[in-house]
C-alpha atoms as a PDB file:
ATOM      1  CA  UNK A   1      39.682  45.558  60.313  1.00  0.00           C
ATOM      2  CA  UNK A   2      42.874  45.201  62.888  1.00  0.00           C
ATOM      3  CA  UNK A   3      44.096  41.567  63.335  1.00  0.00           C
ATOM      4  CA  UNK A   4      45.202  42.950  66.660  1.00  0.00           C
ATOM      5  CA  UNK A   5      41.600  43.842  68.198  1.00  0.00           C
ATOM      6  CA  UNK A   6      38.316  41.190  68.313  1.00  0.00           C
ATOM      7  CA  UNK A   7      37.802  37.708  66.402  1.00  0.00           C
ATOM      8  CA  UNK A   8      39.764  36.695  63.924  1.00  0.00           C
ATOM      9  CA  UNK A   9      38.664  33.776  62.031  1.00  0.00           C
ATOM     10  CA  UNK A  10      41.054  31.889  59.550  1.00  0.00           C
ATOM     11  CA  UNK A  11      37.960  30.106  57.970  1.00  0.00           C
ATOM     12  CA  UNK A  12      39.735  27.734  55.233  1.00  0.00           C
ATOM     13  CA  UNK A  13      41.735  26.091  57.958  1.00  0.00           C
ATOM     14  CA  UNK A  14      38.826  25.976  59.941  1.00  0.00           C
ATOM     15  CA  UNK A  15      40.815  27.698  63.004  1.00  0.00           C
ATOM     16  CA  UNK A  16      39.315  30.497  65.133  1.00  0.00           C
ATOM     17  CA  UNK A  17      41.492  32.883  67.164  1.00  0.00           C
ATOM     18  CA  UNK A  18      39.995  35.320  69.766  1.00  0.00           C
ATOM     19  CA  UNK A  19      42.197  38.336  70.829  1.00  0.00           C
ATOM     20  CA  UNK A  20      41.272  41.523  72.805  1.00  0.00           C
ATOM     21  CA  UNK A  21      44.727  43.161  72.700  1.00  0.00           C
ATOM     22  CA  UNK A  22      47.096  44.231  70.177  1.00  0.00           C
ATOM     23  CA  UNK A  23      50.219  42.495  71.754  1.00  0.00           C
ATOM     24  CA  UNK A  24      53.010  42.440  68.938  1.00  0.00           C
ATOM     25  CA  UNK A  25      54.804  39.887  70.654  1.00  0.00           C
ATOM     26  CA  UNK A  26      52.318  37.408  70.519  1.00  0.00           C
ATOM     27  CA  UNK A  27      52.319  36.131  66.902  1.00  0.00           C
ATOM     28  CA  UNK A  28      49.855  33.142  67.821  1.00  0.00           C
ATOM     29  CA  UNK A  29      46.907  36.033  67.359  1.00  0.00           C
ATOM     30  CA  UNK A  30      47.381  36.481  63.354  1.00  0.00           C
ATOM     31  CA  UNK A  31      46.074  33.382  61.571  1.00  0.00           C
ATOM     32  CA  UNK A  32      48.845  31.989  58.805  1.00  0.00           C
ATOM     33  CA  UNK A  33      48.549  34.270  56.136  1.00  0.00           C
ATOM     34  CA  UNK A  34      50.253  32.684  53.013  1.00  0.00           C
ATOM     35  CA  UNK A  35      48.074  29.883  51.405  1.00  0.00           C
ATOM     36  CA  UNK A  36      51.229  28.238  50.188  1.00  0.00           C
ATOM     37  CA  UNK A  37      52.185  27.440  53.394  1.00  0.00           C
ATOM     38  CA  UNK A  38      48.859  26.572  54.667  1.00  0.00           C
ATOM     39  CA  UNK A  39      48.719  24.046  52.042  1.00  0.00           C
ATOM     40  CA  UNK A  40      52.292  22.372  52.589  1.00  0.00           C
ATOM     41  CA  UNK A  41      53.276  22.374  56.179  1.00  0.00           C
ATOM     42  CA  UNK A  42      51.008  19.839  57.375  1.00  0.00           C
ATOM     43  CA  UNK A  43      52.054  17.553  54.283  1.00  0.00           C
ATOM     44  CA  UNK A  44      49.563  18.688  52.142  1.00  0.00           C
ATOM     45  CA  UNK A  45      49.852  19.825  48.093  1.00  0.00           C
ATOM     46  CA  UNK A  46      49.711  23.601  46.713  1.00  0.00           C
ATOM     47  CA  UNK A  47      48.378  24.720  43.345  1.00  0.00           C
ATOM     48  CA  UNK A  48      49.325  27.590  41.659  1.00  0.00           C
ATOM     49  CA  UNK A  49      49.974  29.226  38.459  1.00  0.00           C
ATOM     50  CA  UNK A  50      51.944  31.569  36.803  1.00  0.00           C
ATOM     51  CA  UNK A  51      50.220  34.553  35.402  1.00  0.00           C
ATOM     52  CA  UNK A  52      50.860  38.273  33.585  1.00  0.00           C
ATOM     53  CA  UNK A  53      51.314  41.129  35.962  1.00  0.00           C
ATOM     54  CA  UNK A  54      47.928  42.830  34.998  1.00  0.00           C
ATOM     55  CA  UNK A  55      44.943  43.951  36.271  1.00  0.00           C
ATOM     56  CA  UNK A  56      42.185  41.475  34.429  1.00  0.00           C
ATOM     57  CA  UNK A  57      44.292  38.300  35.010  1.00  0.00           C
ATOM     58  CA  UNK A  58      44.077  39.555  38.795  1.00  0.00           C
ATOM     59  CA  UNK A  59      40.610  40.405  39.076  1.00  0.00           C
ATOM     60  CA  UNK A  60      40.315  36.647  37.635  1.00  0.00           C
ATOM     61  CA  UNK A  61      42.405  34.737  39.601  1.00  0.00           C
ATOM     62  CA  UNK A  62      41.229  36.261  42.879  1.00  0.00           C
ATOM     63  CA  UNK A  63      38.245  34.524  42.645  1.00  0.00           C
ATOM     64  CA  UNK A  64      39.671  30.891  41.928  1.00  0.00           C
ATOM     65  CA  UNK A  65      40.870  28.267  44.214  1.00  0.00           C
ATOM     66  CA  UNK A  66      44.628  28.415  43.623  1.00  0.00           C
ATOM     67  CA  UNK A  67      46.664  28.720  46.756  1.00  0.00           C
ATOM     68  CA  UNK A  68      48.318  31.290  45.436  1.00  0.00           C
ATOM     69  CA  UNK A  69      49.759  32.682  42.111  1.00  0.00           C
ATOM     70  CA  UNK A  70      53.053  33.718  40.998  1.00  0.00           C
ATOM     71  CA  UNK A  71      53.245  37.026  39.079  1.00  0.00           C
ATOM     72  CA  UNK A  72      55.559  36.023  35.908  1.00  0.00           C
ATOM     73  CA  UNK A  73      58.775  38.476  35.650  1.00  0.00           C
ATOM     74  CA  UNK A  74      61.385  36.371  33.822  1.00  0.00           C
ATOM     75  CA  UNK A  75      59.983  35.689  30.240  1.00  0.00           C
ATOM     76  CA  UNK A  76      57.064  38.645  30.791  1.00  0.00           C
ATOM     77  CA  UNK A  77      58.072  42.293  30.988  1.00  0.00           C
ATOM     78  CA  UNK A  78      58.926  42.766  34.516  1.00  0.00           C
ATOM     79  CA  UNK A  79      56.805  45.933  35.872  1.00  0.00           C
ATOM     80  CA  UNK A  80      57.029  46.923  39.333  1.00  0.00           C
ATOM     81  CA  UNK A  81      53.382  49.191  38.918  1.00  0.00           C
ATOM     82  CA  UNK A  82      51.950  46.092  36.954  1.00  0.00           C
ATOM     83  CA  UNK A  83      52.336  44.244  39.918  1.00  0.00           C
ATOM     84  CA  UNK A  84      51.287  46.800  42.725  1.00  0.00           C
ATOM     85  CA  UNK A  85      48.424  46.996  40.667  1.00  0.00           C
ATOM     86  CA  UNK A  86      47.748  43.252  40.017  1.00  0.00           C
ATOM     87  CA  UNK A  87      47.740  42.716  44.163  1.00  0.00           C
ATOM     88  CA  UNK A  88      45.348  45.324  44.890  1.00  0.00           C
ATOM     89  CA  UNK A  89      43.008  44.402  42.432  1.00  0.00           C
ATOM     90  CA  UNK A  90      43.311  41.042  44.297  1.00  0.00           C
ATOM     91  CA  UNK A  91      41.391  42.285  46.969  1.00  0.00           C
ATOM     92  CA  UNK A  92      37.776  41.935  47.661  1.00  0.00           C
ATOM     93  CA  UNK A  93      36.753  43.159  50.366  1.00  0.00           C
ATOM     94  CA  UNK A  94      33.971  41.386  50.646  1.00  0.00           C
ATOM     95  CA  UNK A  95      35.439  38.476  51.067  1.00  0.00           C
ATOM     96  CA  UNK A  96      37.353  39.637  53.501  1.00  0.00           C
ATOM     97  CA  UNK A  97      34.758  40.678  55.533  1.00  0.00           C
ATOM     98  CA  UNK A  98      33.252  37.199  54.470  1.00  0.00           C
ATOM     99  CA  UNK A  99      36.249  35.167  55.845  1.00  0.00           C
ATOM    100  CA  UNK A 100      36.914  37.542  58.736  1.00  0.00           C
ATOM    101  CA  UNK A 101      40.424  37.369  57.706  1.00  0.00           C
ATOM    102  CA  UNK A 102      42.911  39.822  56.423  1.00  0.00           C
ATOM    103  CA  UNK A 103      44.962  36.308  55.150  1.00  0.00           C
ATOM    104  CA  UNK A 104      44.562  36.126  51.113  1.00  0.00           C
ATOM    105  CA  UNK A 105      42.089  33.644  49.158  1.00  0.00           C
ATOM    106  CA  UNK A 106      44.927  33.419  46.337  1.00  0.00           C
ATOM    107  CA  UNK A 107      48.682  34.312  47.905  1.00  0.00           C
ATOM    108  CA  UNK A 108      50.550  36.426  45.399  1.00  0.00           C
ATOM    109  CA  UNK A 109      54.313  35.580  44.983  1.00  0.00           C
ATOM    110  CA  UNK A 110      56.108  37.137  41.948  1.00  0.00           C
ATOM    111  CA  UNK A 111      59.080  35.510  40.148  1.00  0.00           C
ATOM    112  CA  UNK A 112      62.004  37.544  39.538  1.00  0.00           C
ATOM    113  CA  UNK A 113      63.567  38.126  35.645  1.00  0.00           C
ATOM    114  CA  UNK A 114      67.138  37.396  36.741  1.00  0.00           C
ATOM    115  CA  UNK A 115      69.034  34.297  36.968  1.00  0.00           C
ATOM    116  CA  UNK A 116      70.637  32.797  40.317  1.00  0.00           C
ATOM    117  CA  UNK A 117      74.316  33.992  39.118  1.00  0.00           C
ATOM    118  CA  UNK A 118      72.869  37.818  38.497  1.00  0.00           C
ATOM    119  CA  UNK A 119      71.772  37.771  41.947  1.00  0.00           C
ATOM    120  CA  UNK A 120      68.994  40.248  41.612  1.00  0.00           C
ATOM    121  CA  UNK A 121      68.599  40.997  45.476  1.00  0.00           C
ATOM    122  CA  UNK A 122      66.921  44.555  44.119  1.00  0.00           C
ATOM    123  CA  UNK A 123      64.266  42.549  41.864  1.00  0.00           C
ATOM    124  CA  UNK A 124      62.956  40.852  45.156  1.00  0.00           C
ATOM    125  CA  UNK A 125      63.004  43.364  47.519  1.00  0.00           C
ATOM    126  CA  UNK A 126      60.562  45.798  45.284  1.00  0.00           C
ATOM    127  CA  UNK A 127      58.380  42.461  44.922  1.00  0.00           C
ATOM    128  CA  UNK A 128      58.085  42.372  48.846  1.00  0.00           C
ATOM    129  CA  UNK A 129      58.020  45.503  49.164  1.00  0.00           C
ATOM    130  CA  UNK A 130      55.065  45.634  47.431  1.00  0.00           C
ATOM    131  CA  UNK A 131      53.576  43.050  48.926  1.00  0.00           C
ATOM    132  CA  UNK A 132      54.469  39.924  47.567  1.00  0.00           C
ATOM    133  CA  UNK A 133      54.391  37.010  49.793  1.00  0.00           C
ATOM    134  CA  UNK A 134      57.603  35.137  48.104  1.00  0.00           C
ATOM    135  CA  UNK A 135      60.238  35.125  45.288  1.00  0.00           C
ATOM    136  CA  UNK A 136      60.340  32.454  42.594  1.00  0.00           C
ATOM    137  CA  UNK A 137      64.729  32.397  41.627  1.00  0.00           C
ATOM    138  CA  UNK A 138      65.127  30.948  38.368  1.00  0.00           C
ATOM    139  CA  UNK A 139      68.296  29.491  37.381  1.00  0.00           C
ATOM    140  CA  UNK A 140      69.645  28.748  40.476  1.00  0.00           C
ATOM    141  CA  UNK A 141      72.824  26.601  40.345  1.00  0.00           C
ATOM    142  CA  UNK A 142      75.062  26.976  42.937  1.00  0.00           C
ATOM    143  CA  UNK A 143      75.513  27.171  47.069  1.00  0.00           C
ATOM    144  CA  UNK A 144      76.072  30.919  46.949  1.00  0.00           C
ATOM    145  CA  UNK A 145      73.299  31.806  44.299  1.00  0.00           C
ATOM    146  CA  UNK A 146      71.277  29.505  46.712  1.00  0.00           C
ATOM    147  CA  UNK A 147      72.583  31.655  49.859  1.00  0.00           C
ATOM    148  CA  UNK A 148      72.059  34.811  47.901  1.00  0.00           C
ATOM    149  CA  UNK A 149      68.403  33.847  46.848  1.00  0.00           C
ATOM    150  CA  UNK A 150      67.474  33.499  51.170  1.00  0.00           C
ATOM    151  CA  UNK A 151      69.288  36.267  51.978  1.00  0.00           C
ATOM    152  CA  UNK A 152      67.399  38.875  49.903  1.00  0.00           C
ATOM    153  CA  UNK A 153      64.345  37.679  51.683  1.00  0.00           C
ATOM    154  CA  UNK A 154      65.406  38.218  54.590  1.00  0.00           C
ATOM    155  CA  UNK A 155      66.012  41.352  56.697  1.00  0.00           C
ATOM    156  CA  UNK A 156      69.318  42.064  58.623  1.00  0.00           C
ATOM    157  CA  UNK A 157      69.717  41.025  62.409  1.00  0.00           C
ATOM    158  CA  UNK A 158      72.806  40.743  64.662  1.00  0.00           C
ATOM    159  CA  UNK A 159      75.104  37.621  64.579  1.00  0.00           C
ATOM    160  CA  UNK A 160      74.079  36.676  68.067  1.00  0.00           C
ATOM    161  CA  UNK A 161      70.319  36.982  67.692  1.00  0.00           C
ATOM    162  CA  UNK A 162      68.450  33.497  66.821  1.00  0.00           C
ATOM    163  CA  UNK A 163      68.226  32.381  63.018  1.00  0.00           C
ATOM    164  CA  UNK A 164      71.336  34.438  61.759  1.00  0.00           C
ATOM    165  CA  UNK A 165      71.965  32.528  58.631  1.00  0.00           C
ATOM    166  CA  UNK A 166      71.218  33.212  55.670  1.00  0.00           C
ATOM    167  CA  UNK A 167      72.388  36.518  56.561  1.00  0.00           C
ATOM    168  CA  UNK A 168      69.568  39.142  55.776  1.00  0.00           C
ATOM    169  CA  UNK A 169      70.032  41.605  52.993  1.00  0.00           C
ATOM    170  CA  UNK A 170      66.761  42.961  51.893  1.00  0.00           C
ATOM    171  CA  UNK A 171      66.499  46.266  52.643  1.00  0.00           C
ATOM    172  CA  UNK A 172      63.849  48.421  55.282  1.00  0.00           C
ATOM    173  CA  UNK A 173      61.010  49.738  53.703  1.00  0.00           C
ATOM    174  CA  UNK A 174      57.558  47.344  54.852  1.00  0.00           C
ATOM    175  CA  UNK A 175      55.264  50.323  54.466  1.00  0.00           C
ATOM    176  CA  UNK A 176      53.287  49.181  51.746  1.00  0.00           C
ATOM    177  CA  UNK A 177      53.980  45.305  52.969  1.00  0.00           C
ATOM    178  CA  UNK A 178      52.686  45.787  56.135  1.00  0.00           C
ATOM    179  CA  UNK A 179      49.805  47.807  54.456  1.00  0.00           C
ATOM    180  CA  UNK A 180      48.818  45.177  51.949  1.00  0.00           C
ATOM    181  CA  UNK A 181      49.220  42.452  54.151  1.00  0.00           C
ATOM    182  CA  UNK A 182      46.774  44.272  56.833  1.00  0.00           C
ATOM    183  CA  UNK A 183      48.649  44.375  60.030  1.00  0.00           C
ATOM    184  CA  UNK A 184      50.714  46.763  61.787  1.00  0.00           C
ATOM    185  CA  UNK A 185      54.591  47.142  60.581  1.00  0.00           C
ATOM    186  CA  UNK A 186      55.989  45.780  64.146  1.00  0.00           C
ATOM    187  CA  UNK A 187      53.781  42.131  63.290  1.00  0.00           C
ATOM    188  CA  UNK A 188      55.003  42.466  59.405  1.00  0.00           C
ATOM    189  CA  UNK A 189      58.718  42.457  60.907  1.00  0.00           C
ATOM    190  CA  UNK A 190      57.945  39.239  63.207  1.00  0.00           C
ATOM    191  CA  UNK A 191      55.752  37.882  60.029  1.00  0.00           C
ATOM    192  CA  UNK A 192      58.230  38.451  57.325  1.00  0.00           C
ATOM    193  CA  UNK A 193      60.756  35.741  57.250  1.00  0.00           C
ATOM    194  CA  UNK A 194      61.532  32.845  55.291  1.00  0.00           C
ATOM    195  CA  UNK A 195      59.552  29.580  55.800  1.00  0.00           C
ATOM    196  CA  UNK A 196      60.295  26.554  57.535  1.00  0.00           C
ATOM    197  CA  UNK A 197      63.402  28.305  58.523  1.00  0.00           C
ATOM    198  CA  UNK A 198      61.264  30.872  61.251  1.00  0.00           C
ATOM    199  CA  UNK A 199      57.932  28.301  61.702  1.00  0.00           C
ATOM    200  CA  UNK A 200      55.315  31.672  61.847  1.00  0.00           C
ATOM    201  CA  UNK A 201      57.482  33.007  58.410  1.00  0.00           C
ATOM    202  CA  UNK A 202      55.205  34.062  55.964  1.00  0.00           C
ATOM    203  CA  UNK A 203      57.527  34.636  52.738  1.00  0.00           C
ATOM    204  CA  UNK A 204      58.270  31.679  50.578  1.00  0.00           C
ATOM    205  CA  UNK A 205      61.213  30.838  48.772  1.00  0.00           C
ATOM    206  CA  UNK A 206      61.373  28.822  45.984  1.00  0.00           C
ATOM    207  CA  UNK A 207      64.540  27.934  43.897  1.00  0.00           C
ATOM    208  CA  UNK A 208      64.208  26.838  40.058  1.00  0.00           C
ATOM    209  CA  UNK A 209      66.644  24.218  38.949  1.00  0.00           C
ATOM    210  CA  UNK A 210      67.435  24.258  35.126  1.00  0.00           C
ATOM    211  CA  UNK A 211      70.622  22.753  34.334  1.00  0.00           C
ATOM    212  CA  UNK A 212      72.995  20.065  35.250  1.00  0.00           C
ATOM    213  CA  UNK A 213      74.812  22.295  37.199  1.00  0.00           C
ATOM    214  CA  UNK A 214      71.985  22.669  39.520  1.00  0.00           C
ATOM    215  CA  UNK A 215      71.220  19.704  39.892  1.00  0.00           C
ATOM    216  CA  UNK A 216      74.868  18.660  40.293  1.00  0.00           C
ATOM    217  CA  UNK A 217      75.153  21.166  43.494  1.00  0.00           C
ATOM    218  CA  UNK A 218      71.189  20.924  44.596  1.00  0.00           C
ATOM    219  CA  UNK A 219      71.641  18.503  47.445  1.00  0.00           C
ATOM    220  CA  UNK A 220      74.944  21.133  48.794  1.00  0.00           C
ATOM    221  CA  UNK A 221      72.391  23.776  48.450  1.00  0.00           C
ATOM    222  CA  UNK A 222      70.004  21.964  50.566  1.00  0.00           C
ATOM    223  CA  UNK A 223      72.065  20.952  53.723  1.00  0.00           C
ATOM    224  CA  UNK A 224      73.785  24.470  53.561  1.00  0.00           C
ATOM    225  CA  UNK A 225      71.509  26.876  53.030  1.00  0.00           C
ATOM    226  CA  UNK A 226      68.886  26.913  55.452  1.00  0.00           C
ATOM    227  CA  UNK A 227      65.266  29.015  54.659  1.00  0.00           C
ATOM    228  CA  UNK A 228      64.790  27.234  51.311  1.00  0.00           C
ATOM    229  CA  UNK A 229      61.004  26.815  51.126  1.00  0.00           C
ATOM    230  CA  UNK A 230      61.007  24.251  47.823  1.00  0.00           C
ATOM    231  CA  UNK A 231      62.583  23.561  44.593  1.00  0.00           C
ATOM    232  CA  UNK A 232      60.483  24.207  41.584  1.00  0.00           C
ATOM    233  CA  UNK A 233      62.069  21.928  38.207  1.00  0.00           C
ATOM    234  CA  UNK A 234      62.377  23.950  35.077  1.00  0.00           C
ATOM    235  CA  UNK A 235      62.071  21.371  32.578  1.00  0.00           C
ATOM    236  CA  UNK A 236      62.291  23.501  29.674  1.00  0.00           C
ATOM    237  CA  UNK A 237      65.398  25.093  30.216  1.00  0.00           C
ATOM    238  CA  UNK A 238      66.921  21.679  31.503  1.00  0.00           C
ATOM    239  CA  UNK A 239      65.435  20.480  28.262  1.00  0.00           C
ATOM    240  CA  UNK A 240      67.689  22.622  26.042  1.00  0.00           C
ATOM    241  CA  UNK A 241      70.677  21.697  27.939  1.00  0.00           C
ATOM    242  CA  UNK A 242      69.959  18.416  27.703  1.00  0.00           C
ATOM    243  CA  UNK A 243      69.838  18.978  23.714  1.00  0.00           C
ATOM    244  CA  UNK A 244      65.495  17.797  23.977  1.00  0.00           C
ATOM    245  CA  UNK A 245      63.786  20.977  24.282  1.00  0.00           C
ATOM    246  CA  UNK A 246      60.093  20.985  24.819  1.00  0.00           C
ATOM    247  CA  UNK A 247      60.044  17.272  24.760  1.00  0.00           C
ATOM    248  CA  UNK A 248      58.877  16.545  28.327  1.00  0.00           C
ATOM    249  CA  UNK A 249      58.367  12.945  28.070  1.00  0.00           C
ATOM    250  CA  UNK A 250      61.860  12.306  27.046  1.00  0.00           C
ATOM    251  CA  UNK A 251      63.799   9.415  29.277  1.00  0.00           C
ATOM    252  CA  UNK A 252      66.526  12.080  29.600  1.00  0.00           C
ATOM    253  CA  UNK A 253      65.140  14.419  31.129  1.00  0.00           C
ATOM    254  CA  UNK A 254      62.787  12.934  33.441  1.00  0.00           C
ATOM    255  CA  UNK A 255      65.624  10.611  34.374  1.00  0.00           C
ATOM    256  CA  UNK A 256      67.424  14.066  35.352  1.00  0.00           C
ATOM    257  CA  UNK A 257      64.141  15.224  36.895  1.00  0.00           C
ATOM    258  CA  UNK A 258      63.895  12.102  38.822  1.00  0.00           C
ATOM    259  CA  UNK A 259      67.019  12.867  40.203  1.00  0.00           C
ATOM    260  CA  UNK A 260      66.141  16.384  41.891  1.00  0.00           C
ATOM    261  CA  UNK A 261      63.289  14.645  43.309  1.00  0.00           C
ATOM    262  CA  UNK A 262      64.912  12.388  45.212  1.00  0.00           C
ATOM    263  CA  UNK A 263      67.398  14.593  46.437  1.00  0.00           C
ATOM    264  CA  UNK A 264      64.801  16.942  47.418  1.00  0.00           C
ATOM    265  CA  UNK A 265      63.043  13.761  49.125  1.00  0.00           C
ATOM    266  CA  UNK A 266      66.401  12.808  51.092  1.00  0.00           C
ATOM    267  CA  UNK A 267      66.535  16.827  52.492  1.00  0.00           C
ATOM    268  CA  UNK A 268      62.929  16.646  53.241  1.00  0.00           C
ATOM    269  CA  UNK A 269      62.388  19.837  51.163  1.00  0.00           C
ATOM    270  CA  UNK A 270      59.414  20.194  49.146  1.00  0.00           C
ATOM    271  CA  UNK A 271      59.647  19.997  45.209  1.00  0.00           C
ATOM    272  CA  UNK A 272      57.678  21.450  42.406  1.00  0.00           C
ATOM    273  CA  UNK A 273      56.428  20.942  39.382  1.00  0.00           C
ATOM    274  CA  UNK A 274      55.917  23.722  36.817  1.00  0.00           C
ATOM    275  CA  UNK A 275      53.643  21.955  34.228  1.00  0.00           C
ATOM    276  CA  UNK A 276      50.742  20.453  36.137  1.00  0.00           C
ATOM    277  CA  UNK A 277      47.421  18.900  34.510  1.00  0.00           C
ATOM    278  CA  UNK A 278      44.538  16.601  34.573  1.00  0.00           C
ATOM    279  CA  UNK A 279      45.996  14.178  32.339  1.00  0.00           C
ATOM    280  CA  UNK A 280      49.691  13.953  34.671  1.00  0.00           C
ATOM    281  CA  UNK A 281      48.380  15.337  37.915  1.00  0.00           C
ATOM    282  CA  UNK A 282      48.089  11.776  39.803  1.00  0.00           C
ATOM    283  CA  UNK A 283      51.377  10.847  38.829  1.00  0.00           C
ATOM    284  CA  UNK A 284      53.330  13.951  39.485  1.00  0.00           C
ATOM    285  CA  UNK A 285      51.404  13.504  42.987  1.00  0.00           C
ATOM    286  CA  UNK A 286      52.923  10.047  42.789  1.00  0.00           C
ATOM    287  CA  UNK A 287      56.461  10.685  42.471  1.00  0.00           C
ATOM    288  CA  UNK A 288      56.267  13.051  45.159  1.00  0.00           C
ATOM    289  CA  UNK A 289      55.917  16.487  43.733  1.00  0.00           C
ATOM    290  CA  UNK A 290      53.468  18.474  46.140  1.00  0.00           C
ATOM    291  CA  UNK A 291      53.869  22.651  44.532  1.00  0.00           C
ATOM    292  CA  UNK A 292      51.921  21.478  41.573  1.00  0.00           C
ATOM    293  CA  UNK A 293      52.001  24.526  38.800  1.00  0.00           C
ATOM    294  CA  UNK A 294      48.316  23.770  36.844  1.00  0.00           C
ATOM    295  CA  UNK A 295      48.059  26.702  33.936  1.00  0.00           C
ATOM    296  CA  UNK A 296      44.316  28.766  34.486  1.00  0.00           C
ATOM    297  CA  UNK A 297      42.340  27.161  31.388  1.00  0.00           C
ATOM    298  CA  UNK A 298      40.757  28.955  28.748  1.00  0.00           C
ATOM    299  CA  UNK A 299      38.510  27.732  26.069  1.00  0.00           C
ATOM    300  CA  UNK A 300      36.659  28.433  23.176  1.00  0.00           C
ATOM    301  CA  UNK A 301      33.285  26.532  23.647  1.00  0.00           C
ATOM    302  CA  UNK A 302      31.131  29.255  22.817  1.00  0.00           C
ATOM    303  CA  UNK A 303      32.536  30.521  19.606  1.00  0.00           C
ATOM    304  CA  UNK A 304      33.026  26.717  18.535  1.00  0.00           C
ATOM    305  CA  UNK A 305      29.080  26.584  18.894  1.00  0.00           C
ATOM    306  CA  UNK A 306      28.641  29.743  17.263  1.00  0.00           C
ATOM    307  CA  UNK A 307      30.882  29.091  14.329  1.00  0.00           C
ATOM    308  CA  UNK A 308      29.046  25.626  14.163  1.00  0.00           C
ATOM    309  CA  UNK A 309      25.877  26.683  13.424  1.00  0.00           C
ATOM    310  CA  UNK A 310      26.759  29.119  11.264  1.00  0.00           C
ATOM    311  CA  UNK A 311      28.031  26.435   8.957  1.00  0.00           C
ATOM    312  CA  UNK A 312      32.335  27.748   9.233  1.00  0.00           C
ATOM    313  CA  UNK A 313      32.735  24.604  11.277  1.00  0.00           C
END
């Protein structure tokens, strides 16, 4: 199916688009492609998870009503064929002949295993490269790890050309992108930019703030380096620092995590929240959090019954 040629119907935002031509330079024809976005830039919430790099977990998610996922690489092996393989068993076609759409039901994004001051810029381009439509940067704590965390989402172009800053570094290779996103490598080059910095920019960029430092520098980050999609809290790591580790209801820490919220409220940039569930969803929605990380559930319901009966319960 060519997103160039015929109808193409974004159904979950209800939008139709009709084309007859296969006119690069009109982006308006290819329906908005990462769910993330979808969900946030008309002030909405997004829901996602983080999950292994394998097959099952992405035969499961596909069919779910996340957003999108991120594919974990910091504190889960980080494997480059995992992943190719976890995004194309995302794909059903289908449902995408169902949705006449080539956008994803469940955006992949994959989070990279190095910290902000390792930089990493290699660790994100195979991720796009493959197909990924954004980078999670954990431990991200300063101006230039902020800088260098755009810029390796972003592909080169001259100094006098619009949107020069960050200045691209990710390097040429959209084969497989293009492939996996399903349109033709001249739209993946006008698609594949950082959001809100380019408004049609499919690739989201999220930063992870996990220690003082971070927050210290977070609202320099956010007036100087443009492209930053949001700001996702690690509260675990922040935890440690902050000598309470694991012990999220601590007056500490949220009083820390309070603060990157309201600096991320004063920059307008959207903030997440990487432990999301029924029994603090309202309130994180309350303070303002709107990337909402909610864990896929698993339970035990049927061999509770089973051991039950049998008389081992």
């Amino acid at each position: 199916m060519s997103v160039g040629v015929g109808l193409v119907c974004a159904e979950r935002s209800g939008i139709v688009h009709e084309t007859n031509n296969t006119d690069t330079d009109d982006m308006t024809d290819i329906p908005r492609l990462n769910g993330i976005i979808g969900a946030l830039e008309h002030g909405g919430h997004a829901f996602s998870a983080f999950v292994p790099m394998d097959v099952q977990t992405a035969v499961a998610i596909s069919g779910s009503h996340y957003d999108g996922v991120v594919y974990e690489g910091e504190h889960l092996p980080w494997d480059p064929i995992g992943l190719r393989d976890a995004l194309q068993f995302m794909i059903d076609r289908r449902a995408v002949v169902a949705s006449g759409s080539v956008a994803p039901l469940v955006t992949p994004l994959a989070r990279v295993p190095v910290n902000g001051v390792e930089m990493g810029q290699w660790h994100a381009k195979q991720a796009l490269d493959t197909g990924c439509y954004g980078i999670v940067w954990p431990h991200i704590s300063t101006v230039e790890e902020a800088y260098n965390a755009v810029a390796a989402c972003r592909y080169p172009r001259l100094k006098d050309k619009p949107l020069y800053e960050p200045r691209g570094i990710r390097g040429d290779g959209p084969v497989r992108a293009a492939r996996y996103w399903g349109i033709t490598q001249q739209e993946y080059y006008q698609r594949a930019d950082v959001w809100p910095l380019d408004p049609n920019g499919e690739i989201f960029v999220i930063l992870q703030i996990e220690d003082t430092k971070g927050i210290e520098n977070l609202s320099d980050m956010l007036e100087n380096v443009p492209g930053i999609g949001a700001v996702l809290i690690g509260e675990g790591d922040l935890g440690q620092e902050l000598g309470f580790p694991r012990q999220y209801d601590h007056p500490a820490l949220l009083e820390a995590m309070a603060e990157i919220v309201d600096t991320c409220k004063r920059h307008n940039t959207i903030v997440g929240h990487p432990h999301a569930n029924s029994g603090n969803m309202q309130d994180l929605m309350d303070r303002g959090y709107r990337f909402l990380m909610a864990a896929p559930g698993r339970h035990y319901n049927d061999l509770d019954k089973g051991l039950e009966l049998s008389g081992r319960k």
